[in-house]
Protein backbone atom coordinates (compact mmCIF):
# COMPACT_ATOMS: atom_id res chain seq x y z
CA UNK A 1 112.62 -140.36 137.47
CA UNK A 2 112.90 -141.04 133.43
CA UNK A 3 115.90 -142.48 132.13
CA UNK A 4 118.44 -140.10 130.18
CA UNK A 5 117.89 -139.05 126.87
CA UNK A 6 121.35 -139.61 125.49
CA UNK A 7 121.76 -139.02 122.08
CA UNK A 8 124.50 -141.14 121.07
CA UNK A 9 122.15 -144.12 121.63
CA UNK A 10 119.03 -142.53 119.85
CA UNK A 11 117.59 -142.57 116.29
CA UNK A 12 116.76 -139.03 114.54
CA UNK A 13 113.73 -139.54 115.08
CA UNK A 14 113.84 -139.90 118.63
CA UNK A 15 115.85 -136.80 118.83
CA UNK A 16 113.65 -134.53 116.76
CA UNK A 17 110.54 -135.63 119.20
CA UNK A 18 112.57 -135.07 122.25
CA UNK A 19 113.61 -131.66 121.05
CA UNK A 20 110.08 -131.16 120.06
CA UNK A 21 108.65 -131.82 123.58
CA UNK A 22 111.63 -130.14 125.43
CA UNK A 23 114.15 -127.80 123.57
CA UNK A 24 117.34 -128.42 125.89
CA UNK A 25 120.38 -130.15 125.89
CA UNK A 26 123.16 -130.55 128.36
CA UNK A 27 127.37 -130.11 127.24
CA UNK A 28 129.38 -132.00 130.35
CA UNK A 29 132.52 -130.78 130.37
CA UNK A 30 135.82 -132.87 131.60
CA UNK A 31 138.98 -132.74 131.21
CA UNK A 32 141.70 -135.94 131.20
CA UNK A 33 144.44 -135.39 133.93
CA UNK A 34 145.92 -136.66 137.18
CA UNK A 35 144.21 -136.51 140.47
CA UNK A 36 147.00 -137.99 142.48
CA UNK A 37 147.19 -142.15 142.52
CA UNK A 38 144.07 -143.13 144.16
CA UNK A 39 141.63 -141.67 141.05
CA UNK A 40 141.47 -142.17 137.71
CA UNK A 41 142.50 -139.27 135.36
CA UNK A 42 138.73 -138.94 133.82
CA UNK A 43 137.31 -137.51 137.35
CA UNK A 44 136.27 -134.41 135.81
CA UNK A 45 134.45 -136.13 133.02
CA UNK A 46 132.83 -138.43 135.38
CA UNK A 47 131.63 -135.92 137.38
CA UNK A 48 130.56 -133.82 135.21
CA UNK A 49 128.60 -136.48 132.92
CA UNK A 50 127.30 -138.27 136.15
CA UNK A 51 126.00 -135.33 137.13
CA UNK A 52 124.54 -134.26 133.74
CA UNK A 53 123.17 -137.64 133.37
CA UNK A 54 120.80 -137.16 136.67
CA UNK A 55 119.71 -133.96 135.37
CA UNK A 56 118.63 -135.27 131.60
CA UNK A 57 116.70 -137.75 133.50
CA UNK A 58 114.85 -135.93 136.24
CA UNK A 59 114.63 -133.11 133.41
CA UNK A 60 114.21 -134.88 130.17
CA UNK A 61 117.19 -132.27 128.50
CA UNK A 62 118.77 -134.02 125.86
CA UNK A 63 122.02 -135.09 126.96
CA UNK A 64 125.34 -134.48 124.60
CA UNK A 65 128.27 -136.94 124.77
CA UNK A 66 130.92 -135.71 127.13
CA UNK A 67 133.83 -133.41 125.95
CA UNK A 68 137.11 -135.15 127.64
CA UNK A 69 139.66 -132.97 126.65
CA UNK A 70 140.38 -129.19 128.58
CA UNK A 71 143.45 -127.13 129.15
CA UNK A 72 145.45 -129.00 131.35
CA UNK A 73 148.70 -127.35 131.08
CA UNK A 74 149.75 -127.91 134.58
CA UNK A 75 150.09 -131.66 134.46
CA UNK A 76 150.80 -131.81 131.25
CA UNK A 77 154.57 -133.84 131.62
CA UNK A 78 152.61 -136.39 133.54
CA UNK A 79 151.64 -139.73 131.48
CA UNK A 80 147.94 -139.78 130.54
CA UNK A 81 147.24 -136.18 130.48
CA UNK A 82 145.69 -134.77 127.36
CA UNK A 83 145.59 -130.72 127.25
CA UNK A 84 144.23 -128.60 124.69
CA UNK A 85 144.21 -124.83 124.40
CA UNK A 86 142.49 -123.12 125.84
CA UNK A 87 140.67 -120.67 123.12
CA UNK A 88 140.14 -124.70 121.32
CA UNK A 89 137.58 -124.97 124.66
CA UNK A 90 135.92 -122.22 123.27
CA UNK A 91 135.39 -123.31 119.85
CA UNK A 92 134.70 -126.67 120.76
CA UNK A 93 131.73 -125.17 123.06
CA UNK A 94 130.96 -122.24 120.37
CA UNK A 95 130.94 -125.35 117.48
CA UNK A 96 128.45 -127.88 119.49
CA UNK A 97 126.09 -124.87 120.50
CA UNK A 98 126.04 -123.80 116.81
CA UNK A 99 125.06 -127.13 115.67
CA UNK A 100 121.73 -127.80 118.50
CA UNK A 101 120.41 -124.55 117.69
CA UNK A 102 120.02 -125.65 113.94
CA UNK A 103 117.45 -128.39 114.92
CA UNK A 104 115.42 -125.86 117.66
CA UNK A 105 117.27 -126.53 120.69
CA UNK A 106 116.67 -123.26 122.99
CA UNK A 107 118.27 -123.82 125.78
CA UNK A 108 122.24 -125.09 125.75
CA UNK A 109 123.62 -126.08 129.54
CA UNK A 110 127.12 -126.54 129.67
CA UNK A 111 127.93 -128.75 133.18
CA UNK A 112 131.35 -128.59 134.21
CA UNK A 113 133.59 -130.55 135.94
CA UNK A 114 137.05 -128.89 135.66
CA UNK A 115 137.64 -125.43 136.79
CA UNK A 116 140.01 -123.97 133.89
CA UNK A 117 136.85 -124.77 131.58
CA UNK A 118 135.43 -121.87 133.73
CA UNK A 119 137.05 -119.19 131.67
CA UNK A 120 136.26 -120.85 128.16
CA UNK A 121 132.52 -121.15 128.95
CA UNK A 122 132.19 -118.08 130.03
CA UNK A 123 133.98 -116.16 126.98
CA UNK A 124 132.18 -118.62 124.44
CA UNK A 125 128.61 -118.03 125.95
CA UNK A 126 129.28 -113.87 126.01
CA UNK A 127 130.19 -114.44 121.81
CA UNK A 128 126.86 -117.18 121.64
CA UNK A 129 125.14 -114.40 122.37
CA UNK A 130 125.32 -112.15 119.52
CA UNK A 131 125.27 -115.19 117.71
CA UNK A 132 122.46 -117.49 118.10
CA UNK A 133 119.18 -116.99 119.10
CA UNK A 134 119.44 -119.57 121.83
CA UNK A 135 120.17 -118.74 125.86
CA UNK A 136 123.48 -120.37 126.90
CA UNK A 137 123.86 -120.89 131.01
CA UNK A 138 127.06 -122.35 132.68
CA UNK A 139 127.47 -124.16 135.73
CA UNK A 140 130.24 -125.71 137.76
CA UNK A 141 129.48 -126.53 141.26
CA UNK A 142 126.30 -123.92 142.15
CA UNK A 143 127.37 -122.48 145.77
CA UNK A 144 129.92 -125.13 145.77
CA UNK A 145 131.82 -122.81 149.13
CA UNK A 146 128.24 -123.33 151.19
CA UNK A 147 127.88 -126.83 149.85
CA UNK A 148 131.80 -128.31 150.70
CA UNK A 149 131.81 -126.14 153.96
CA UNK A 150 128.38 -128.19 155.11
CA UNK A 151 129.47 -131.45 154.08
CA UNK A 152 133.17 -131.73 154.51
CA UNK A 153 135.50 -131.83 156.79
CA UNK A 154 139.14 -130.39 155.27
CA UNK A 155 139.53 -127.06 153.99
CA UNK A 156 140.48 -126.40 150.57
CA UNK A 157 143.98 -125.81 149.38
CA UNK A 158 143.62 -121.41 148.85
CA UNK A 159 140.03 -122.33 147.31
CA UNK A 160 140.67 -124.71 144.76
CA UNK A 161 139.48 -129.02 144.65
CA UNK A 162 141.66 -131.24 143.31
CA UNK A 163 141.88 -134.91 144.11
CA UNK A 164 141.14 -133.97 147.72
CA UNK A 165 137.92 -134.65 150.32
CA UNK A 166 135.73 -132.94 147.32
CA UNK A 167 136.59 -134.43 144.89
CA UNK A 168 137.08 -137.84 146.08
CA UNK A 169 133.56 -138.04 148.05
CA UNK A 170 131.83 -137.61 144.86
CA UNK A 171 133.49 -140.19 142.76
CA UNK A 172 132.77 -142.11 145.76
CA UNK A 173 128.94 -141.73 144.80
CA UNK A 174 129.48 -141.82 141.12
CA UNK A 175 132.16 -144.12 140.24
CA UNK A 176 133.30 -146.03 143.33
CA UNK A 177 134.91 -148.89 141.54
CA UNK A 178 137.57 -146.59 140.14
CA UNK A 179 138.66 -145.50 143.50
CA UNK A 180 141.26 -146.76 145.69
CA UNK A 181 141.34 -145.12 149.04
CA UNK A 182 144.27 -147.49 150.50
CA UNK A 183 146.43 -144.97 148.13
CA UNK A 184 144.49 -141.83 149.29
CA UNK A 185 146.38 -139.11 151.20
CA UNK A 186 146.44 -135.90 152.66
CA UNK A 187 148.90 -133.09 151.02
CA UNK A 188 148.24 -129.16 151.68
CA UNK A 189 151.60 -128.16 149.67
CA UNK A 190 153.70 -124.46 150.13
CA UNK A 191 152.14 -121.95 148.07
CA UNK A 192 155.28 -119.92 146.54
CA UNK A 193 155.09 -116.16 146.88
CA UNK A 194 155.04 -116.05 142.58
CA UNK A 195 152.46 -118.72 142.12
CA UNK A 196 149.47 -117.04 140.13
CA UNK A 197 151.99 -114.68 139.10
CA UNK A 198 154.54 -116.72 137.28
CA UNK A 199 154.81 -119.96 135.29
CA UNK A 200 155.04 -121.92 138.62
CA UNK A 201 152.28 -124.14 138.36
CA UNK A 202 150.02 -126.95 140.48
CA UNK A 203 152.36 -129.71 138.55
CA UNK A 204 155.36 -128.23 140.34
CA UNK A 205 153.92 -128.18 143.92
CA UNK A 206 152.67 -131.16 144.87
CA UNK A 207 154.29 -134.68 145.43
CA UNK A 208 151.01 -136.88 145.51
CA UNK A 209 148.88 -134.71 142.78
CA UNK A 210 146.48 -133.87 145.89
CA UNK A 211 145.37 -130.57 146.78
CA UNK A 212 143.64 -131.22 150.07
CA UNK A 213 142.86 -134.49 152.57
CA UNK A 214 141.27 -137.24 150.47
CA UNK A 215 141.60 -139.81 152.94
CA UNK A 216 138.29 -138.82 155.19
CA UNK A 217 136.23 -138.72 151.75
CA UNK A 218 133.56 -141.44 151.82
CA UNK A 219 130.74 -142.31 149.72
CA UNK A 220 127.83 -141.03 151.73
CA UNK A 221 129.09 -137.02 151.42
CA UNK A 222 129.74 -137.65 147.84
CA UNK A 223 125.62 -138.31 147.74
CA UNK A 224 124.59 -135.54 150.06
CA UNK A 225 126.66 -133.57 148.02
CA UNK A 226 125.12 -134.70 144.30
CA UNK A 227 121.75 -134.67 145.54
CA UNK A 228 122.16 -130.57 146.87
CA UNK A 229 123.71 -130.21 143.64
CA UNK A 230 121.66 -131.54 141.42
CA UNK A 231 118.30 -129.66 142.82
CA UNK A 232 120.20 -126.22 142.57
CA UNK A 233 121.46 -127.61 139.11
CA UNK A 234 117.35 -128.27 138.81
CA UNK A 235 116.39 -124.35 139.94
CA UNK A 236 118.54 -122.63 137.55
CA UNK A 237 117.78 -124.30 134.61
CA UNK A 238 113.98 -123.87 135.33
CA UNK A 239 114.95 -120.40 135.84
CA UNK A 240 116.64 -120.43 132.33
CA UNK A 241 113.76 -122.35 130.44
CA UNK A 242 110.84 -122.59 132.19
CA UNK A 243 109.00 -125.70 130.96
């Protein structure tokens, strides 16, 4: 395993070889909100850039610095939350592909780690398209249903992760200093007959900020779970570009 190519600590020069031998770079994408009291509010940066960091180095992809901001409406009365729009997601993806295709980048993965990025990646790679002559791919969480089913315990809350066995596990494996499990807890809240429908929103619904049982998480899931990850995150972009 090499170490990752990141370019915020690399020369020009370093780049332009590293693009030279291998044309790809990696986006993580985050977002900065709550996930209840026991995690920090950069989880989805975190995982997304801890994830992205394993793949620049058993891949040798360039890696990007992390975008921290997404749309993050639903908590956004809650201290520490940043939101942006979400069409600025696009742009913000549209902008960075733009500029790595200049320099001969071919290949642009965008890793994410917060599921309302899902809607700007995939609008911004559809317009990258007829743009740049560069392939795009997106991933958040390859087979992630399989995947959580095999390795954990709680269901989800109606399909989603947040702050919950998920979550937690893998910030257990990533970032375990940041975690404080004595304030874990479980919390399944009502799902109003209007929610999805209506402005009624995840910030209005649950007391803790979890989605699911984050007390059983523990550190050695969180691995199982990166390492499956990471290979099928491996697969695809060999499929994408391959070397």
């Amino acid at each position: 395993m090499g170490q990752a190519k990141e370019i915020l600590n690399m020369t020009r020069d370093e780049v332009a070889a590293a693009v030279k031998e291998y044309p790809v770079a990696i986006l993580p994408l985050g977002a900065t909100e709550q996930h209840g009291h026991h995690l920090p509010l950069g989880v989805d940066v975190y995982l997304a850039e801890g994830i992205s960091r394993k793949l620049s180095e058993q891949t040798g992809a360039l890696l990007l610095p992390s975008m921290p901001f997404g749309y993050s409406w639903v908590w956004r009365n809650i201290p520490g939350t940043v939101s942006i729009q979400q069409h600025h997601v696009e742009s913000i993806i549209k902008d960075v592909a733009h500029s790595v295709a200049r320099y001969g980048t071919k290949l642009l993965i965008l890793v994410n780690g917060h599921d309302a990025n899902n809607s700007s990646m995939k609008y911004a790679t559809r317009e990258l398209m007829d743009e740049l002559d560069m392939t795009v791919i997106y991933l958040f969480y390859p087979n992630m249903e399989k995947i959580r089913n095999e390795y954990c315990a709680s269901p989800t809350w109606y399909g989603m992760i947040h702050a919950c066995e998920f979550e937690t596990s893998l910030m257990l494996a990533l970032k375990p200093e940041l975690v404080d499990m004595e304030k874990s807890v479980c919390e399944f809240p009502e799902k109003p007959d209007l929610y999805g429908m209506s402005t009624i929103s995840l910030g209005d619904l649950s007391k803790s900020g979890v989605f699911g049982d984050a007390t059983i998480a523990s550190k050695e899931k969180g691995e199982r779970m990166l390492e499956v990850f990471v290979n099928d995150m491996k697969e695809l972009i060999n499929e994408a570009y391959p070397d």
